[in-house]
C-alpha atoms as a PDB file:
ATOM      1  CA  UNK A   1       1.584 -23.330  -9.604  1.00  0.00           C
ATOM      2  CA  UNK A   2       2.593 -21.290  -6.880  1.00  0.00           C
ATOM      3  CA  UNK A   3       3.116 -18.375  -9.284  1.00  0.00           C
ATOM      4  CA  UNK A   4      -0.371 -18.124 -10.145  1.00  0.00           C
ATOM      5  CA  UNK A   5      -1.821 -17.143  -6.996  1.00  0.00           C
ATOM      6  CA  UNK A   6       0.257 -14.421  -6.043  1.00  0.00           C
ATOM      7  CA  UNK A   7      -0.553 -10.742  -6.672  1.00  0.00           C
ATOM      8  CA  UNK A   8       1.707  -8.266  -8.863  1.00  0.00           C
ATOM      9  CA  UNK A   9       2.878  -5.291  -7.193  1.00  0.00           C
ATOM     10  CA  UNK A  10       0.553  -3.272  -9.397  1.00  0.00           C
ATOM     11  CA  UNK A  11      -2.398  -5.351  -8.351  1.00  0.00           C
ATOM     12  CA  UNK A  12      -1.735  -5.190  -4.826  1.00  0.00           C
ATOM     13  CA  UNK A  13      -1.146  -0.969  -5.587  1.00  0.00           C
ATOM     14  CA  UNK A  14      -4.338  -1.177  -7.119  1.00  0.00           C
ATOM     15  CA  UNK A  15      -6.235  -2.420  -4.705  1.00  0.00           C
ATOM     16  CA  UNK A  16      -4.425  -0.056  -2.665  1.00  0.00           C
ATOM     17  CA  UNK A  17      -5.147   2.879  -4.543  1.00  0.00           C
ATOM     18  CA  UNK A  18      -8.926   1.712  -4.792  1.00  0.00           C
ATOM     19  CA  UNK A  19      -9.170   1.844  -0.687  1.00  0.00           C
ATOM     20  CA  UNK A  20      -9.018   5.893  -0.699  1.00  0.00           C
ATOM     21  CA  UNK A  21     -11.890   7.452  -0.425  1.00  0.00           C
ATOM     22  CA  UNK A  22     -12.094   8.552  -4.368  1.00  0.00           C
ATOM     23  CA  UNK A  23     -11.209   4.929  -5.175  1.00  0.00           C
ATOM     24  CA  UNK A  24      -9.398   3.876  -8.198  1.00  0.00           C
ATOM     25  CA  UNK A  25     -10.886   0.400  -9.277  1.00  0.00           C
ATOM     26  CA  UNK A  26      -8.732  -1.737 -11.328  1.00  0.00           C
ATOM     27  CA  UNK A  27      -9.001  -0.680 -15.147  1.00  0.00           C
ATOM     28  CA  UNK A  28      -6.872  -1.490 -18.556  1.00  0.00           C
ATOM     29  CA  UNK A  29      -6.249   2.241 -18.168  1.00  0.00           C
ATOM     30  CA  UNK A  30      -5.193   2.288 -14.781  1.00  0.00           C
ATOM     31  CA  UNK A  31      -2.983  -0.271 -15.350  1.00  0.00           C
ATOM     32  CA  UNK A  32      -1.552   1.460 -18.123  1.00  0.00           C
ATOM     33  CA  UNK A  33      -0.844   4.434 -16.091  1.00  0.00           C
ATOM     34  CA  UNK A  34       0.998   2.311 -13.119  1.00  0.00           C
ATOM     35  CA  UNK A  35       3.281   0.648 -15.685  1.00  0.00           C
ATOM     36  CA  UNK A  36       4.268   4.136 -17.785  1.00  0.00           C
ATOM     37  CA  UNK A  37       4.491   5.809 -13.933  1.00  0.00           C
ATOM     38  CA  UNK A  38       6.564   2.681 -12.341  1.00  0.00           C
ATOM     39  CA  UNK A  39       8.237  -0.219 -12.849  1.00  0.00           C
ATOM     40  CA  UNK A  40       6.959  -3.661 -11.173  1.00  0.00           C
ATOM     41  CA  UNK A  41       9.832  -3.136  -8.573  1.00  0.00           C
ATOM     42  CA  UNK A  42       9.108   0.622  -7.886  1.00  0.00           C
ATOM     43  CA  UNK A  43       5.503  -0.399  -7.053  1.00  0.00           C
ATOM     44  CA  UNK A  44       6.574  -2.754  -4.471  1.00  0.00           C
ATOM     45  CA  UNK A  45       8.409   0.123  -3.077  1.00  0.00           C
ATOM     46  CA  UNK A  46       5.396   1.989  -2.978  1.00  0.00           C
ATOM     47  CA  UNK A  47       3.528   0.102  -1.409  1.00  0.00           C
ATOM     48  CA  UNK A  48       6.379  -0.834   1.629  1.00  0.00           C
ATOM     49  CA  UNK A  49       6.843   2.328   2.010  1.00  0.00           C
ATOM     50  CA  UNK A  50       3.302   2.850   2.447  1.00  0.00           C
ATOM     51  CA  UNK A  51       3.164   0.035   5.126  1.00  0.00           C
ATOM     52  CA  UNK A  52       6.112   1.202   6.721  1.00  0.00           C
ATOM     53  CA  UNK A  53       4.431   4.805   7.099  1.00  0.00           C
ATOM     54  CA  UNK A  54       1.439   3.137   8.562  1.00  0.00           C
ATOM     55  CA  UNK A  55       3.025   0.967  11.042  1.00  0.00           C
ATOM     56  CA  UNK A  56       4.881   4.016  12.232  1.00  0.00           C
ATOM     57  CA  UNK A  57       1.776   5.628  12.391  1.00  0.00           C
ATOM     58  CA  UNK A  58       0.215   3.165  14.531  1.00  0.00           C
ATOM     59  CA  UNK A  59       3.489   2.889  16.980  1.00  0.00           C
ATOM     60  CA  UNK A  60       3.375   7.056  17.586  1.00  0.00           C
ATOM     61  CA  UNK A  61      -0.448   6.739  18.099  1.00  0.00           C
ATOM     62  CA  UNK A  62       0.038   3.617  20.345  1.00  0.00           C
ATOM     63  CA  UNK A  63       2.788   5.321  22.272  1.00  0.00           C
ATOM     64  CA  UNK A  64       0.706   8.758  22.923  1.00  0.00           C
ATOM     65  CA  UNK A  65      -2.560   6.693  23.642  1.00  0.00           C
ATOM     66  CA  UNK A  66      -0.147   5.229  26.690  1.00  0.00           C
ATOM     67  CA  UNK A  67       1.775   8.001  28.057  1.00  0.00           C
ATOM     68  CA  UNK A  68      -0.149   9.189  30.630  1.00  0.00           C
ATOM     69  CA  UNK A  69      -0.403   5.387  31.892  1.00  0.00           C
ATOM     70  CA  UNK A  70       2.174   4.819  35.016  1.00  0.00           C
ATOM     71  CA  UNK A  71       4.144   2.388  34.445  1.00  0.00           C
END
């Protein structure tokens, strides 16, 4: 029951959501909101496109953080 156990895309944009600083804990309303705003596959989008952001982020940050380092 595999199936079970994993998250929807709008839980896991939920509990992404909820991780900025004016939060957005998980509600029937919020839920609401997610499914009127996107569909199940649009919110997986969101949130790739949210870790793709990050991880390019992180790369830019990582690269300036070493620059001045001789290689």
């Amino acid at each position: 029951m595999a199936h079970h156990t994993l998250k929807s895309n709008y839980t896991s944009l939920v509990d992404r959501l909820n991780l900025f600083p004016q939060g957005a804990p998980p509600s029937k309303l919020l839920d609401k909101i997610l499914t009127m705003l996107f569909s199940e596959k649009e919110a997986g989008r969101v949130l790739s496109r949210y870790f793709e952001a990050l991880i390019s982020y992180s790369e830019r940050d990582l690269m300036s953080t070493h620059k001045d380092i001789p290689s």
